[in-house]
Protein backbone atom coordinates (compact mmCIF):
# COMPACT_ATOMS: atom_id res chain seq x y z
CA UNK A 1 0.00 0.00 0.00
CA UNK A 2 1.39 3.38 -0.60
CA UNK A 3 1.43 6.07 1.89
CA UNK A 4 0.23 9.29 0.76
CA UNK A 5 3.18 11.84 2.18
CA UNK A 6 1.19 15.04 1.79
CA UNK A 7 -1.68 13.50 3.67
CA UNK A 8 0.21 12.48 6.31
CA UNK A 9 1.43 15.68 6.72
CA UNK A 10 -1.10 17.45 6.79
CA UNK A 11 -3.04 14.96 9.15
CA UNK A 12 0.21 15.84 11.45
CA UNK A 13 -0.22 19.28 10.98
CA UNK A 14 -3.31 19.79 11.47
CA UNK A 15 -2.88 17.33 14.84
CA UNK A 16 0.24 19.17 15.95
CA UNK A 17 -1.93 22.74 15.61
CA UNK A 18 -4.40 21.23 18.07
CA UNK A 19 -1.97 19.17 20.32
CA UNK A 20 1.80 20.67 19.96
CA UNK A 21 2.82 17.81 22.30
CA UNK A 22 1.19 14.97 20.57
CA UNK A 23 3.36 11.44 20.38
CA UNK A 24 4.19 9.64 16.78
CA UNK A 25 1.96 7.53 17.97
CA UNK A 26 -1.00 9.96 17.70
CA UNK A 27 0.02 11.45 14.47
CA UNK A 28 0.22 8.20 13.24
CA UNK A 29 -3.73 7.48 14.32
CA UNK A 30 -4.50 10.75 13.16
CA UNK A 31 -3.21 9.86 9.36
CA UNK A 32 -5.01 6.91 9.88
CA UNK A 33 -1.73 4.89 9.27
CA UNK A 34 0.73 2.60 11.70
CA UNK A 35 3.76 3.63 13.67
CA UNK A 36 5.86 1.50 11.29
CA UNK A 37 4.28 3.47 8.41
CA UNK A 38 4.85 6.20 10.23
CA UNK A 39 8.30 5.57 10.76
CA UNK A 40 9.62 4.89 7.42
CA UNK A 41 8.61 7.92 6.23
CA UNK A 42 10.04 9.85 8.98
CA UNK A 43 12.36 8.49 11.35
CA UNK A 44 11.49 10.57 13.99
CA UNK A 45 10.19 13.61 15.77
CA UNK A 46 12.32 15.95 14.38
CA UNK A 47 12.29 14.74 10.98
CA UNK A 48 8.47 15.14 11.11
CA UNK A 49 9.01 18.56 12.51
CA UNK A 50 11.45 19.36 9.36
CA UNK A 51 8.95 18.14 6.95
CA UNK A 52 6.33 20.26 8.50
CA UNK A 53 8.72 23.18 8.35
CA UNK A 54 9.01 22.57 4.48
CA UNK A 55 5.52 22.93 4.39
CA UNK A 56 5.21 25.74 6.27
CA UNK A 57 7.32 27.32 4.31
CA UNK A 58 6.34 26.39 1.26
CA UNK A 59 2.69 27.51 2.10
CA UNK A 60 3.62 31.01 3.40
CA UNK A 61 5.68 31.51 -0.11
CA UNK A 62 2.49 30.54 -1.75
CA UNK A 63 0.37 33.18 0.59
CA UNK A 64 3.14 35.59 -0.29
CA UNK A 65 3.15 34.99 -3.97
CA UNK A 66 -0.90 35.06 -4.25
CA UNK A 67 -1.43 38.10 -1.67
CA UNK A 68 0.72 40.46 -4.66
CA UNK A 69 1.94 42.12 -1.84
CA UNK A 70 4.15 44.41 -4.44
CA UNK A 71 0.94 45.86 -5.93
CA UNK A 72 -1.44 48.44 -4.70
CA UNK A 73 -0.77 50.25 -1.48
CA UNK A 74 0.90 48.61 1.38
CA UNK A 75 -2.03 48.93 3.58
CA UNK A 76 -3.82 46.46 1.42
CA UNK A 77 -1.46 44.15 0.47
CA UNK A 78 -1.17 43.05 4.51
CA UNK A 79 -4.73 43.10 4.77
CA UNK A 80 -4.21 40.25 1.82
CA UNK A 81 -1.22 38.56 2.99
CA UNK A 82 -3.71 37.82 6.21
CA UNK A 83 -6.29 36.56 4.96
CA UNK A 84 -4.21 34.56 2.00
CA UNK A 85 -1.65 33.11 4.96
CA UNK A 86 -4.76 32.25 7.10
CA UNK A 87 -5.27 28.62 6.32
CA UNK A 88 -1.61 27.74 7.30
CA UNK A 89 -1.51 30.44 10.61
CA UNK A 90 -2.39 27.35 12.70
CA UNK A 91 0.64 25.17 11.14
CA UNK A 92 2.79 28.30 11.31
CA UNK A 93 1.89 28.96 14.97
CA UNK A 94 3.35 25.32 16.14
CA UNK A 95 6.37 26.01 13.87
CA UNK A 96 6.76 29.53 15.61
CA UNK A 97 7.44 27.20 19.14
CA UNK A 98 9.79 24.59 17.64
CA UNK A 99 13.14 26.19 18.55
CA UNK A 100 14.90 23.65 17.23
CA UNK A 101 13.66 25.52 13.57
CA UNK A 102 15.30 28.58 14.63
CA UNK A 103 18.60 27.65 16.33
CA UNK A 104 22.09 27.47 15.03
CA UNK A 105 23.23 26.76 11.09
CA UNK A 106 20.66 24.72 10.20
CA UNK A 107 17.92 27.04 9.99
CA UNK A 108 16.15 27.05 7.10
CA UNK A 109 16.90 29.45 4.47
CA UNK A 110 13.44 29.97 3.33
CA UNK A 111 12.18 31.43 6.66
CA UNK A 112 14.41 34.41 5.42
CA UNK A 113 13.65 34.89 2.36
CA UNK A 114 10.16 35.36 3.81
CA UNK A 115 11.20 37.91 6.54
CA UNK A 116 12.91 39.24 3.80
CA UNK A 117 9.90 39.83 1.61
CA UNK A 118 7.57 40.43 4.67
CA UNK A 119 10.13 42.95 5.70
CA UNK A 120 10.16 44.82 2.52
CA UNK A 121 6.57 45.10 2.47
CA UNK A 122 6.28 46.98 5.59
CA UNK A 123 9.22 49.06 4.43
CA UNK A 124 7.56 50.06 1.37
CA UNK A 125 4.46 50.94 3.74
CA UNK A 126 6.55 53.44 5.84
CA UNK A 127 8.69 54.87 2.63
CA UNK A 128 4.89 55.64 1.64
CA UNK A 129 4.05 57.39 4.21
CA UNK A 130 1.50 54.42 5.22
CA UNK A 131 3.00 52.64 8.24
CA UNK A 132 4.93 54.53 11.43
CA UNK A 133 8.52 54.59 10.96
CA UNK A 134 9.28 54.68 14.72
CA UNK A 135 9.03 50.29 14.72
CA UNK A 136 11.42 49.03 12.62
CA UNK A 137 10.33 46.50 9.55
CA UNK A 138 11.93 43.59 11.65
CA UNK A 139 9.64 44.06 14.50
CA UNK A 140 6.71 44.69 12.35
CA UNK A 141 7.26 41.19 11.07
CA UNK A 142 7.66 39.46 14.02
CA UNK A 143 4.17 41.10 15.47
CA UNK A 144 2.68 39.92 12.36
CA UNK A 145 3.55 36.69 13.21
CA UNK A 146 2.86 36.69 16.81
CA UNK A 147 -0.74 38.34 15.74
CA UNK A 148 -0.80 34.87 13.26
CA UNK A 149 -0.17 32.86 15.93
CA UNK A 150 -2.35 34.19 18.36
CA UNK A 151 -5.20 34.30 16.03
CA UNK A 152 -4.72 30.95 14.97
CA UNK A 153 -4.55 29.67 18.63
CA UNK A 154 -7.63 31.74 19.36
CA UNK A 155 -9.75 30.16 16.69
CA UNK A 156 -8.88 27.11 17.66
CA UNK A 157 -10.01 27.30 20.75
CA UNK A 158 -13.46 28.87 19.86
CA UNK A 159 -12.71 32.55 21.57
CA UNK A 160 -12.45 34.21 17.89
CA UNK A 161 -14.81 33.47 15.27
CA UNK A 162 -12.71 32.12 12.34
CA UNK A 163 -14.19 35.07 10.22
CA UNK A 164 -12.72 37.67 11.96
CA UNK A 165 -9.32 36.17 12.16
CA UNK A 166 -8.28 38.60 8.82
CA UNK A 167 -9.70 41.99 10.34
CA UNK A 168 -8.53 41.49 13.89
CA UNK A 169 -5.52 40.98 12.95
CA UNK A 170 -4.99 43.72 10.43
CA UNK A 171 -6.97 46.43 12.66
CA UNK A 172 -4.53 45.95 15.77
CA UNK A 173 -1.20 45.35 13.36
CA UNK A 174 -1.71 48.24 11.40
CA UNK A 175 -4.01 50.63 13.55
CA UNK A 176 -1.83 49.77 16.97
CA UNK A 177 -4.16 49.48 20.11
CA UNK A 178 -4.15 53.27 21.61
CA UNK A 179 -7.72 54.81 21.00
CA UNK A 180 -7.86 57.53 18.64
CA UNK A 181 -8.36 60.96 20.77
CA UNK A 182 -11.49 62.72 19.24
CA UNK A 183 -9.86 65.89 20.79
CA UNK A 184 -12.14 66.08 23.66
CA UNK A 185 -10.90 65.17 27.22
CA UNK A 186 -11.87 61.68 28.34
CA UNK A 187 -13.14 60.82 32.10
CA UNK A 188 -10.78 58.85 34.00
């Protein structure tokens, strides 16, 4: 019998999304295949974990690619890239906690070329005039992805409706959390 890799990775996934410490033994259930089966197509943990970060990555150069975050204003295009990365935010939020994915040489090179184009967006946002330029394009970034993350885990859970996972996120990432002063004087 062949063993469908994509499905059993994204059986893992979206296991992993719901249960970050689930065994091999449960993603192996959840794929509906055997620990043996399991096994031979990754022989262990960490290779899953590396196969789900090719995914990941894979997917969020896919969100960046159909998002067109080089056309139109800035403003929009992140409003895009959220809702286009949305699918994957739960898969990227149990990547975000693997450490191992982020530690010494071995990290992989495609999680850079997505800061990198992630970056550049927000850079082009501030060079426009759209975005503050007192937080730096790096730090934009990484509250994008802890907003992903977040959202993701909050959907999840059932404290966000999915529908609003897109606006939430782009109304507090791009429109900060301070209330707007009308100009008059608020009660304390």
């Amino acid at each position: 019998m062949s063993v469908d890799r994509d499905h059993v990775l994204r059986s893992a996934a979206a296991l992993l999304t719901r249960k970050a410490t689930a065994t091999m033994d449960e993603v192996a259930k959840a794929a509906g295949i055997s620990r043996a089966t399991l096994h031979r197509q990754f022989a262990g943990r960490d290779a899953l974990v590396r196969a789900l970060e090719s995914l990941g990555i894979a997917e969020c150069e896919a969100a960046l690619d159909a998002a067109r975050i080089e056309e139109g204003s800035a403003a929009d295009a992140v409003h895009r890239l959220v809702r286009e990365i949305e699918p994957s935010a739960g898969l990227l939020a149990f990547l975000y906690t693997e450490n191992q994915l982020f530690e010494g040489e071995q990290q992989n090179a495609g999680w850079t070329r997505i800061d990198d184009r992630i970056a550049a967006l927000f850079r082009r946002g501030q060079t426009a005039g759209e975005f503050r330029i007192d937080l730096s394009p790096a730090w934009l970034t990484e509250a994008l992805y802890g907003l992903l993350g977040s959202g993701a885990w909050a959907v999840a859970e059932g404290r966000v409706a999915r529908n609003d996972f897109t606006h939430m996120i782009v109304e507090l990432l791009l429109g900060g959390a301070l209330r707007q002063h009308t100009g008059q004087r608020e009660e304390s």
